[in-house]
N, C-alpha and C. Protein backbone atom coordinates (compact mmCIF):
# COMPACT_ATOMS: atom_id res chain seq x y z
N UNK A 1 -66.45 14.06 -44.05
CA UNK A 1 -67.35 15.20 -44.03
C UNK A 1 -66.86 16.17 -42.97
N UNK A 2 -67.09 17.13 -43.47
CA UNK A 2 -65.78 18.18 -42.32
C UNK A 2 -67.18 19.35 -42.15
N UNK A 3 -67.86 19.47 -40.18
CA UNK A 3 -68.43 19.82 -39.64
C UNK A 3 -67.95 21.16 -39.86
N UNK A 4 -69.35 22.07 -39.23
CA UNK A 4 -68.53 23.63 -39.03
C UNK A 4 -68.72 23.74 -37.27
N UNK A 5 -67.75 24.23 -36.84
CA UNK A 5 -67.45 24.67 -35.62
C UNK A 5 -66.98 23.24 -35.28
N UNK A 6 -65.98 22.51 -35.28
CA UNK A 6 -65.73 21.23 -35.30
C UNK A 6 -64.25 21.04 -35.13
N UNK A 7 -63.50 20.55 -34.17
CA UNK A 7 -61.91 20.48 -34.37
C UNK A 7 -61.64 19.30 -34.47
N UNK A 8 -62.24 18.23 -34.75
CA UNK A 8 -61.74 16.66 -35.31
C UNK A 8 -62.70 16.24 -36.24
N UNK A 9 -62.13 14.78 -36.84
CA UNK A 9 -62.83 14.26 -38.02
C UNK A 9 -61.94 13.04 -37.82
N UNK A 10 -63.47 12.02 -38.77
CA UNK A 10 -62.98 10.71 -38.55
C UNK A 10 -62.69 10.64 -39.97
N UNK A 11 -60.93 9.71 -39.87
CA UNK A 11 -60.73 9.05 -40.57
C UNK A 11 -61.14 7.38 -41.06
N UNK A 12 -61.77 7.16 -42.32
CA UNK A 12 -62.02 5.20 -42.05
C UNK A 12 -60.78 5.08 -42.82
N UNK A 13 -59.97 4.33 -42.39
CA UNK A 13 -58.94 3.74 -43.44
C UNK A 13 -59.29 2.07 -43.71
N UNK A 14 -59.01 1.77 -44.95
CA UNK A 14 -59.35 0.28 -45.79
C UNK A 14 -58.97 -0.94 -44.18
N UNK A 15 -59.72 -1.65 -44.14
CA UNK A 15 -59.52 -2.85 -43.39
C UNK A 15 -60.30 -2.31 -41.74
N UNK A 16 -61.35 -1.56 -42.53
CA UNK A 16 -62.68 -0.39 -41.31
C UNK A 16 -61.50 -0.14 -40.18
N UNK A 17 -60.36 0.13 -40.12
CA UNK A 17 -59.49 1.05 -39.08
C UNK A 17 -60.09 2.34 -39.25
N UNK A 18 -60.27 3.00 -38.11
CA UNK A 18 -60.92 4.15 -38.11
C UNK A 18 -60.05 4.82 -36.55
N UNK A 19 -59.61 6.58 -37.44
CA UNK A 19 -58.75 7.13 -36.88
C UNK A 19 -59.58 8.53 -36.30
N UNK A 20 -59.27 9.11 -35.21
CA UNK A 20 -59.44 11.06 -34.97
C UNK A 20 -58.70 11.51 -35.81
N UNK A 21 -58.71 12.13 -36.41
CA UNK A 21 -58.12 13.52 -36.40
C UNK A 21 -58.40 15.27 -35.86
N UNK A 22 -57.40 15.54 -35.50
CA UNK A 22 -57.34 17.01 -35.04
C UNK A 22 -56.75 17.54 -35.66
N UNK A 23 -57.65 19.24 -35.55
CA UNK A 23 -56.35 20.34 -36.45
C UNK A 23 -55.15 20.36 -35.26
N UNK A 24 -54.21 21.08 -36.00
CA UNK A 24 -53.13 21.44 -35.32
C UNK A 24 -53.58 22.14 -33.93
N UNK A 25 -53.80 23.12 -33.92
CA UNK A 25 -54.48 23.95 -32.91
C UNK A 25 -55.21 23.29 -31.70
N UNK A 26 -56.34 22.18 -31.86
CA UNK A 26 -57.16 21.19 -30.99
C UNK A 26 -56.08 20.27 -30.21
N UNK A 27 -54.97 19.94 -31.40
CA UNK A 27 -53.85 18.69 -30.89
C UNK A 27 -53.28 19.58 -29.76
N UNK A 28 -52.47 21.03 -29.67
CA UNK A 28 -52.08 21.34 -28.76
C UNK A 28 -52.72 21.71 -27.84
N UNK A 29 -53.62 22.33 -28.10
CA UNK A 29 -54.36 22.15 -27.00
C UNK A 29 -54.56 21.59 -26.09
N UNK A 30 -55.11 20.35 -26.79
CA UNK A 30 -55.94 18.41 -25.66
C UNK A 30 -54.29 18.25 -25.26
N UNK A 31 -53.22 18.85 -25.79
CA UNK A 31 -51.77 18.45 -24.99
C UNK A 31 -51.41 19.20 -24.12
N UNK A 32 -52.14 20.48 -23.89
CA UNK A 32 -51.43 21.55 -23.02
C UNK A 32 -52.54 21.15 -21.98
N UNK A 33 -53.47 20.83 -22.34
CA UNK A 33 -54.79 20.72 -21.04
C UNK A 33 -53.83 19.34 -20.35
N UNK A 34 -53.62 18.65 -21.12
CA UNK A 34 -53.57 17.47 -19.91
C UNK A 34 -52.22 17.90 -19.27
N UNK A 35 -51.08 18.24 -20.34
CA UNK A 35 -49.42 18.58 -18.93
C UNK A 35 -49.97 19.22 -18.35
N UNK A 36 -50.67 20.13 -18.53
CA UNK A 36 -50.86 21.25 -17.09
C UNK A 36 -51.51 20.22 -16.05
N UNK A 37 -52.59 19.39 -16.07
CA UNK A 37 -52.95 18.79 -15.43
C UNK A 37 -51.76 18.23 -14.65
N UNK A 38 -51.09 17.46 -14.83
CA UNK A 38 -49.63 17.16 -14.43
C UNK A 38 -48.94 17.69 -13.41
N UNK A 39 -49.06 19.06 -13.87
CA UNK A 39 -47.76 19.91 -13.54
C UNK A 39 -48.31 20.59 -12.34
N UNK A 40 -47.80 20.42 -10.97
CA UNK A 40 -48.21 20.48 -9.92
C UNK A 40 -46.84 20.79 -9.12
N UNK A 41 -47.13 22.33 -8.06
CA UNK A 41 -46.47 22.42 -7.36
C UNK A 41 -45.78 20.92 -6.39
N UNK A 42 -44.37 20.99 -6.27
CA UNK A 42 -44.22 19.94 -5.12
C UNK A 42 -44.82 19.45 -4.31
N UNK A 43 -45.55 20.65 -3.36
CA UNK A 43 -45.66 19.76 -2.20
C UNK A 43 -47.38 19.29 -2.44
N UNK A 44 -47.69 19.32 -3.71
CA UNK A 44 -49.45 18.82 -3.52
C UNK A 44 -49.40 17.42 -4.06
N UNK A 45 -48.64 17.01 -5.14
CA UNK A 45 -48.61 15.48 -5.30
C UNK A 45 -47.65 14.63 -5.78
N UNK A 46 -47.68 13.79 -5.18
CA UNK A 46 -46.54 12.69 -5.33
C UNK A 46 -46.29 12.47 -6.83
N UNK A 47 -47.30 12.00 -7.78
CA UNK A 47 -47.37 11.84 -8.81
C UNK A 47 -47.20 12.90 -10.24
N UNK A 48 -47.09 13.98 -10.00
CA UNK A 48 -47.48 14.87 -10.96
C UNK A 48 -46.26 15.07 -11.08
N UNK A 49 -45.44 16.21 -12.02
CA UNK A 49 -44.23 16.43 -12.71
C UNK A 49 -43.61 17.21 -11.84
N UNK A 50 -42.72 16.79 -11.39
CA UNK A 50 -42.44 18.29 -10.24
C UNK A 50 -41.84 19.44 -10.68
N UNK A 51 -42.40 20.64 -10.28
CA UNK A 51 -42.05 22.18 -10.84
C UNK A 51 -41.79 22.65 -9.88
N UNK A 52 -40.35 23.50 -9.77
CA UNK A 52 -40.20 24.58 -8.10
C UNK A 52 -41.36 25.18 -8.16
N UNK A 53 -41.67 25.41 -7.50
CA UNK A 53 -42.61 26.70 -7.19
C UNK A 53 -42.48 28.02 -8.04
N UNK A 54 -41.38 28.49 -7.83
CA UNK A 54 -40.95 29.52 -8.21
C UNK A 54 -40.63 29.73 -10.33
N UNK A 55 -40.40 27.99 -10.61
CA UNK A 55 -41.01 28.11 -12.21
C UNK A 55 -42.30 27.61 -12.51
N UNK A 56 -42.76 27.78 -12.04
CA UNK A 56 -44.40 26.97 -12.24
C UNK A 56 -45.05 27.68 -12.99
N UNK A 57 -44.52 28.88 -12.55
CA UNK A 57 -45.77 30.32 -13.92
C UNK A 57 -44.43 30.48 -14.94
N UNK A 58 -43.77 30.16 -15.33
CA UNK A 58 -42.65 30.27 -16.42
C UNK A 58 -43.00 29.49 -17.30
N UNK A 59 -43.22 28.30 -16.46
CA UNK A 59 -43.36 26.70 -16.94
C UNK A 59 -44.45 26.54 -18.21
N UNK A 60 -45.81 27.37 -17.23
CA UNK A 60 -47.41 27.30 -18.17
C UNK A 60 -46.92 28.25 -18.98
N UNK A 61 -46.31 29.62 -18.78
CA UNK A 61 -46.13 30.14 -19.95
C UNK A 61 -45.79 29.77 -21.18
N UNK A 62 -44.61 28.91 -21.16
CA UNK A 62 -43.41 28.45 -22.10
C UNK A 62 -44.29 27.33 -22.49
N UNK A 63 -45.42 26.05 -21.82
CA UNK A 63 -45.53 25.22 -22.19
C UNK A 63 -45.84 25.40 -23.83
N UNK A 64 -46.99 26.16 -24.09
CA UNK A 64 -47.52 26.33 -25.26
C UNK A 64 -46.22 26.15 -26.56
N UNK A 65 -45.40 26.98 -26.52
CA UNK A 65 -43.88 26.64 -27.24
C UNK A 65 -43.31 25.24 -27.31
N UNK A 66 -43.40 24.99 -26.18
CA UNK A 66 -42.52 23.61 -26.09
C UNK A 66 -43.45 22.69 -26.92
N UNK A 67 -44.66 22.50 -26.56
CA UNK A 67 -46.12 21.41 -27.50
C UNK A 67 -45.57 22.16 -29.16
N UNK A 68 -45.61 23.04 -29.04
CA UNK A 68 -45.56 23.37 -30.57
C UNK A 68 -44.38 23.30 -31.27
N UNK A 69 -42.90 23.08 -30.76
CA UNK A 69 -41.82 22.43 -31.08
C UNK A 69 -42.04 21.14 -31.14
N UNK A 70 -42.30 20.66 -30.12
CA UNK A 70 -42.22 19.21 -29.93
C UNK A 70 -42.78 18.15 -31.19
N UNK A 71 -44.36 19.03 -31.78
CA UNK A 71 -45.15 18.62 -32.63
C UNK A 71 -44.32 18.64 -34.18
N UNK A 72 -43.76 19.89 -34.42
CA UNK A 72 -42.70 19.85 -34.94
C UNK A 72 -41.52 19.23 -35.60
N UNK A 73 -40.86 19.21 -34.85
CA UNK A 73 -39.98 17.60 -34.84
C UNK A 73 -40.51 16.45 -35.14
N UNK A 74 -41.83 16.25 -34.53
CA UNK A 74 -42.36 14.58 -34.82
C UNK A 74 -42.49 14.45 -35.82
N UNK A 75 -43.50 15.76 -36.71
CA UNK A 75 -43.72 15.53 -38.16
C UNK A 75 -42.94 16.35 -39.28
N UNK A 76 -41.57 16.72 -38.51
CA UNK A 76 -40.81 16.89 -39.98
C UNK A 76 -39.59 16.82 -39.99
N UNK A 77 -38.94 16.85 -38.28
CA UNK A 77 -37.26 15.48 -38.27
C UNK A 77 -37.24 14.63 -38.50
N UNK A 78 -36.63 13.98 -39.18
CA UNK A 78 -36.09 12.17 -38.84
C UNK A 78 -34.70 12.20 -38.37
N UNK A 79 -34.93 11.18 -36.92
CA UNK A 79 -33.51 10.82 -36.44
C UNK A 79 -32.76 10.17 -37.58
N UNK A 80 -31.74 10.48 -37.67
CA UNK A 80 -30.22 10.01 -38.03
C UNK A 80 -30.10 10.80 -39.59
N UNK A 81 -31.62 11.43 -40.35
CA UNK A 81 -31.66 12.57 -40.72
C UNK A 81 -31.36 13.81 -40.75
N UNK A 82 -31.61 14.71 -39.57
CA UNK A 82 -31.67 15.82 -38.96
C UNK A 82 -31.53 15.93 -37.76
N UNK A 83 -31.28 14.76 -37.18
CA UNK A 83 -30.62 15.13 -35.68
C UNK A 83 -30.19 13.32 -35.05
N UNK A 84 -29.14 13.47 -34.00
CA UNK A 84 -28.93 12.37 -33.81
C UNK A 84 -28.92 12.55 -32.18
N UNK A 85 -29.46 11.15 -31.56
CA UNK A 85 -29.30 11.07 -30.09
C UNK A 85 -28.16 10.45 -29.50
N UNK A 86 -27.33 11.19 -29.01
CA UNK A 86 -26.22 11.03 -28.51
C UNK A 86 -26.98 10.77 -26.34
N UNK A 87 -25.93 8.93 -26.89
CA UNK A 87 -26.25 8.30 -25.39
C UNK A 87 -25.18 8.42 -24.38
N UNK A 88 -26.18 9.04 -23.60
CA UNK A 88 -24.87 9.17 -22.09
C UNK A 88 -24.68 7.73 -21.15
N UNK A 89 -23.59 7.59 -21.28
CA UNK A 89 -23.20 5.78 -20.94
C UNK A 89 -23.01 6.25 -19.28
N UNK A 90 -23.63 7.40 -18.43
CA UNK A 90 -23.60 7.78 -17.17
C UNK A 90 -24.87 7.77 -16.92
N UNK A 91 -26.07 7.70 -17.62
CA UNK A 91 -27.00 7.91 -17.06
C UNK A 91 -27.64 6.57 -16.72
N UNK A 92 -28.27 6.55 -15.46
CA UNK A 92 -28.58 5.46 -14.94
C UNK A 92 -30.25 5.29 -14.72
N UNK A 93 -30.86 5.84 -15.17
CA UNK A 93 -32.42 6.13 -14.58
C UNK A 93 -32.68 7.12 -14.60
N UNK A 94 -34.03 7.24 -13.93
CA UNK A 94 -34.86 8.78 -14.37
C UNK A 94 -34.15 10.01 -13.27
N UNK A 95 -33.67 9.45 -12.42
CA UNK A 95 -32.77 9.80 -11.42
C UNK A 95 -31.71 10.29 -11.56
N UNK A 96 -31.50 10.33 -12.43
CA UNK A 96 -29.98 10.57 -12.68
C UNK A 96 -30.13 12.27 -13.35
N UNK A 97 -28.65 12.80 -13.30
CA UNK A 97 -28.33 13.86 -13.37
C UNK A 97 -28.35 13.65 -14.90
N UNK A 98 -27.64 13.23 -15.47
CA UNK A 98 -27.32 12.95 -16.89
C UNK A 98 -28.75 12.26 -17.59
N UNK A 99 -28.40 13.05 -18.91
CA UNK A 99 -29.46 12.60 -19.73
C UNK A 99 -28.74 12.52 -21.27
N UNK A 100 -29.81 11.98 -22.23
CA UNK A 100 -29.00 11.47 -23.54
C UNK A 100 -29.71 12.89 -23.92
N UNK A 101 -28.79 12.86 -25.19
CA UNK A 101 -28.99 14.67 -26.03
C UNK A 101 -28.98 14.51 -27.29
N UNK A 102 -30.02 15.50 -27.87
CA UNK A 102 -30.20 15.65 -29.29
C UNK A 102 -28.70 16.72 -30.07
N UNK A 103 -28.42 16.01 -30.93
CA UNK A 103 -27.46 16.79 -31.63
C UNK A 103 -27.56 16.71 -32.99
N UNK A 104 -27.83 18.18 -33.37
CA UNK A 104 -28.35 18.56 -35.05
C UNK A 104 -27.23 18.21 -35.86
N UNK A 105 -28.06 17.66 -37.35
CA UNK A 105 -27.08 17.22 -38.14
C UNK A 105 -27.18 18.52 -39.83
N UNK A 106 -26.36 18.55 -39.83
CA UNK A 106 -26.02 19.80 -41.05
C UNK A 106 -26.19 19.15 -42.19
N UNK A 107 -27.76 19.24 -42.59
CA UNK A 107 -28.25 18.17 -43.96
C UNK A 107 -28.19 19.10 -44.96
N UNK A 108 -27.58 20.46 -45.01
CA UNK A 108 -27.86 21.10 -46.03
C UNK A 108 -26.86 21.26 -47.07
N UNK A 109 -25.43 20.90 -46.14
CA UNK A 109 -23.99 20.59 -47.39
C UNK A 109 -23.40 19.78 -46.49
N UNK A 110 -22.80 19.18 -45.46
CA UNK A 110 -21.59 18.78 -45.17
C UNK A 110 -22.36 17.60 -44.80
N UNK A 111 -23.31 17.26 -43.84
CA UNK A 111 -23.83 16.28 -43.01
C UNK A 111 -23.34 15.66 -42.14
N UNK A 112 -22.81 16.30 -41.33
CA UNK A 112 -21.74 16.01 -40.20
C UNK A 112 -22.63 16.73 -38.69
N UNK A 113 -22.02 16.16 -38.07
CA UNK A 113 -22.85 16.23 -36.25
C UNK A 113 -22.63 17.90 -35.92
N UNK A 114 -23.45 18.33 -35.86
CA UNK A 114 -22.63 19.51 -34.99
C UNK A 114 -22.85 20.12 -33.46
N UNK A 115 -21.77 19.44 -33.26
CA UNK A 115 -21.89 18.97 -31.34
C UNK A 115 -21.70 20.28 -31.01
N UNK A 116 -21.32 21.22 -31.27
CA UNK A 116 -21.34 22.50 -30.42
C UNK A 116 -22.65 23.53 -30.32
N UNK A 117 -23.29 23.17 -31.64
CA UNK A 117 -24.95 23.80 -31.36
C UNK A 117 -25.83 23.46 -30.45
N UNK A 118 -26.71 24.28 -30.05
CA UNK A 118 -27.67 24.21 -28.98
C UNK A 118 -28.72 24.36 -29.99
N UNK A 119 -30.26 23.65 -29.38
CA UNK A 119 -31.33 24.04 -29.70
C UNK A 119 -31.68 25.02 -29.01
N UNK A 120 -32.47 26.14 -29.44
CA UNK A 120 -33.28 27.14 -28.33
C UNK A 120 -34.77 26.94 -28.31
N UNK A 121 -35.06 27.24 -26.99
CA UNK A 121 -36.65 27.55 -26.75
C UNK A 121 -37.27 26.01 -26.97
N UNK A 122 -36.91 25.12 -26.46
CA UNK A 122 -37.69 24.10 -26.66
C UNK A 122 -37.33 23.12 -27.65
């Protein structure tokens, strides 16, 4: 039964599992409320994501983009589909300089890696 003025609804699925759902719009949202929560100049907490100072208002700007890529990808890439994660055998922890990288795969004629493209904007 779908409420008016309402941004979720319950799903029952067989074996009484019972799910939320959100529109698109509510999902980024309840995702942008909580990173921001997160995302905290350096010097106020140990725990939160650290942002220079100086990108911190770049950061909230851009977040909205990044949730809405991100959402993106989940529900319409598949790895080894449309993109593959290429592992950096240097990276050692969250610490580390090096990180593993997404590299798009050309599903539309050849299907081959193409390591020289960049993603933009998120």
């Amino acid at each position: 039964r779908k409420e008016e003025n309402c941004d979720h609804n319950l799903i029952i699925l067989p074996d009484g599992i019972i799910g939320v759902y959100f529109s698109e719009q509510a999902a980024e949202q309840i995702t942008f409320d909580k990173i921001k929560e997160f995302m905290k100049t350096p010097e106020l907490d140990q725990g939160a994501i650290q942002i220079p100072t100086f990108l911190h208002d770049h950061a909230i700007k851009m977040l909205p983009r990044y949730i809405k890529n991100a959402f993106m990808v989940a529900y319409n890439f598949e790895e080894g589909e449309t993109y593959k994660i290429a592992k950096n055998n240097e990276a050692k922890g969250s610490e580390s300089q090096y990180y593993d990288s997404a590299i798009s795969v050309d599903v539309t004629s050849t299907g081959i890696l193409q390591k020289n493209m960049k993603y933009s904007e998120g």
